[in-house]
Protein backbone atom coordinates (compact mmCIF):
# COMPACT_ATOMS: atom_id res chain seq x y z
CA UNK A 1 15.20 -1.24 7.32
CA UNK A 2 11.95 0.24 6.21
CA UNK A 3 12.77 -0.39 2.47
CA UNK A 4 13.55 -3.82 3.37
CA UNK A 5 9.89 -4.50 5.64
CA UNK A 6 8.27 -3.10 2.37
CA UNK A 7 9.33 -5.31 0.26
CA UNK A 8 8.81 -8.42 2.62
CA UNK A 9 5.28 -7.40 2.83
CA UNK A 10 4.65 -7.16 -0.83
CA UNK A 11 6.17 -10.55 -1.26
CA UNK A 12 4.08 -11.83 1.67
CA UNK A 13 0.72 -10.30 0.31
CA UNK A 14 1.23 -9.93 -2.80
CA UNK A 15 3.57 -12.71 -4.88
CA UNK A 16 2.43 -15.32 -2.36
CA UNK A 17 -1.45 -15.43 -2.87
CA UNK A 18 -1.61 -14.36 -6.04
CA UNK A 19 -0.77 -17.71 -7.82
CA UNK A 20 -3.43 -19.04 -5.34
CA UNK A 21 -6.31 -16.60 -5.69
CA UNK A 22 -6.35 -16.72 -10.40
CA UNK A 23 -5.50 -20.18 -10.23
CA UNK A 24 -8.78 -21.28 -8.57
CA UNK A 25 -10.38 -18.36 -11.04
CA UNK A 26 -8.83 -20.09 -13.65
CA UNK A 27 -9.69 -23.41 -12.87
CA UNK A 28 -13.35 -22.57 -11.82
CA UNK A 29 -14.02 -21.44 -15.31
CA UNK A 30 -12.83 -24.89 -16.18
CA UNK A 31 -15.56 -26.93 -18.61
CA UNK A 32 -13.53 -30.68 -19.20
CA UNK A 33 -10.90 -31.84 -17.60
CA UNK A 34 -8.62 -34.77 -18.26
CA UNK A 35 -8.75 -37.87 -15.78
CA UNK A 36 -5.58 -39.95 -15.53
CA UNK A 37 -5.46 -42.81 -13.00
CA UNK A 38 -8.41 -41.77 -11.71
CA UNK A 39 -7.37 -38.48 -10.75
CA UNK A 40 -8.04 -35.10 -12.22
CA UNK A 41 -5.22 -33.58 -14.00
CA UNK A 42 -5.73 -30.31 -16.79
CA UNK A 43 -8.38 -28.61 -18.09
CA UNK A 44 -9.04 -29.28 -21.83
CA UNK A 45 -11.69 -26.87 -22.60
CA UNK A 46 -12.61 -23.33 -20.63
CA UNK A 47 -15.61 -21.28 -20.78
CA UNK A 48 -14.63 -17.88 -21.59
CA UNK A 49 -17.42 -16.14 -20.61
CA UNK A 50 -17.51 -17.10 -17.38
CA UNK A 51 -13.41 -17.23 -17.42
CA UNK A 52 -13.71 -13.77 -18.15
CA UNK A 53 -16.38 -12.48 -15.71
CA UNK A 54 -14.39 -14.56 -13.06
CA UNK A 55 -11.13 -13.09 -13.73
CA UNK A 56 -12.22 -9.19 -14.49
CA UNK A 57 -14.78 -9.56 -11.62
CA UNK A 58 -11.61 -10.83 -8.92
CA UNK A 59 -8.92 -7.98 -10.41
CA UNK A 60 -11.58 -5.16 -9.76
CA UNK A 61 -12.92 -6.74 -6.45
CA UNK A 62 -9.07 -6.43 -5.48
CA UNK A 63 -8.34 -2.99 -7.10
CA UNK A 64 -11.32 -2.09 -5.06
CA UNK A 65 -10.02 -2.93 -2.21
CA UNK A 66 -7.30 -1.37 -2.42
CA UNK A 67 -8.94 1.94 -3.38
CA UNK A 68 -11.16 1.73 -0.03
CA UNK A 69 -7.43 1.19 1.58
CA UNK A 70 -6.03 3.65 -0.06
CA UNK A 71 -9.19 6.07 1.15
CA UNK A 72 -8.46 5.30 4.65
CA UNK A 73 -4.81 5.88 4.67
CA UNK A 74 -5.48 9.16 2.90
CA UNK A 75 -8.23 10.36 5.90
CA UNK A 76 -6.21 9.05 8.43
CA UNK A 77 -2.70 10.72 7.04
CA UNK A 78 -4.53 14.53 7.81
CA UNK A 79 -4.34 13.52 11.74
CA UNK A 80 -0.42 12.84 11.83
CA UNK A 81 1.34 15.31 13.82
CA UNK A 82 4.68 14.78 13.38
CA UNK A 83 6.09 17.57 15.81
CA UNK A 84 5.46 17.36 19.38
CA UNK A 85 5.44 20.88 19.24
CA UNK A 86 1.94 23.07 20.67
CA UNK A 87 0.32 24.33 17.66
CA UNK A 88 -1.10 27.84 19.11
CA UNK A 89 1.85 28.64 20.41
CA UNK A 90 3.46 32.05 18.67
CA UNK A 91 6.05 33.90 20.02
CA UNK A 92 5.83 37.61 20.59
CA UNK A 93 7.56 40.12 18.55
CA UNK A 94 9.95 41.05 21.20
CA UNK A 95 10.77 37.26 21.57
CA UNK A 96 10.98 37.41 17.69
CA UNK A 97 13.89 39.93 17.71
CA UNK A 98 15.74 38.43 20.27
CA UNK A 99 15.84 35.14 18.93
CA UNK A 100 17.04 36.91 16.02
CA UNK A 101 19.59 38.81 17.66
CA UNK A 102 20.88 35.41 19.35
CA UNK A 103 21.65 34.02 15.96
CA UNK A 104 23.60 37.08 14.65
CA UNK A 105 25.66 36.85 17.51
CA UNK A 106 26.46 33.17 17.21
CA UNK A 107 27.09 33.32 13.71
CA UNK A 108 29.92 36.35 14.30
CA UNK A 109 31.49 34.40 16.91
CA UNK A 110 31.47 31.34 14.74
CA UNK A 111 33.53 33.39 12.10
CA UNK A 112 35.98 35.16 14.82
């Protein structure tokens, strides 16, 4: 079930908007493009320089983002406690040995 969420939400924010988000940097960097019937159809000549500032500047902006992300879920992770046990609580030696003593005597009688 979690596997399956995972992968729904890469496909949701990942596969979907890509496409979207480079192929308005693609098309900003865009010098001519071809009219046909009065409407504008492909680009016939790019400018790379600014194709490549767009398209460098959006994958690190991203990347960055991520990294911030990534920065939070790491600072955040140290808080998780994922046993609802108390954590000063330490048994005494004497309740040590019995405990012990317990599982010595369960384990014979699990053998008898």
């Amino acid at each position: 079930m979690a596997l399956g969420l995972i992968q729904f939400a890469i496909g949701l924010f990942g596969n979907v908007p890509c496409p979207i988000v480079y192929g308005a940097v693609v098309d900003s960097a865009c010098l001519v493009w071809e009219y046909a019937c009065g409407e504008k159809g492909a680009c016939w000549l790019y400018d790379s320089q600014v194709f490549r500032m767009f398209f460098h500047g959006t994958t690190g902006g991203i990347m960055a983002l991520a990294f911030i992300v990534d920065l939070i879920v790491w600072y955040k992770a140290g808080s998780i406690n994922f046993v609802d046990e108390p954590e000063n609580e330490v048994g005494t030696a004497e309740e040590m040995a019995n405990l012990k003593t317990q599982d010595v005597q369960s384990v014979e009688n699990d053998y008898v």
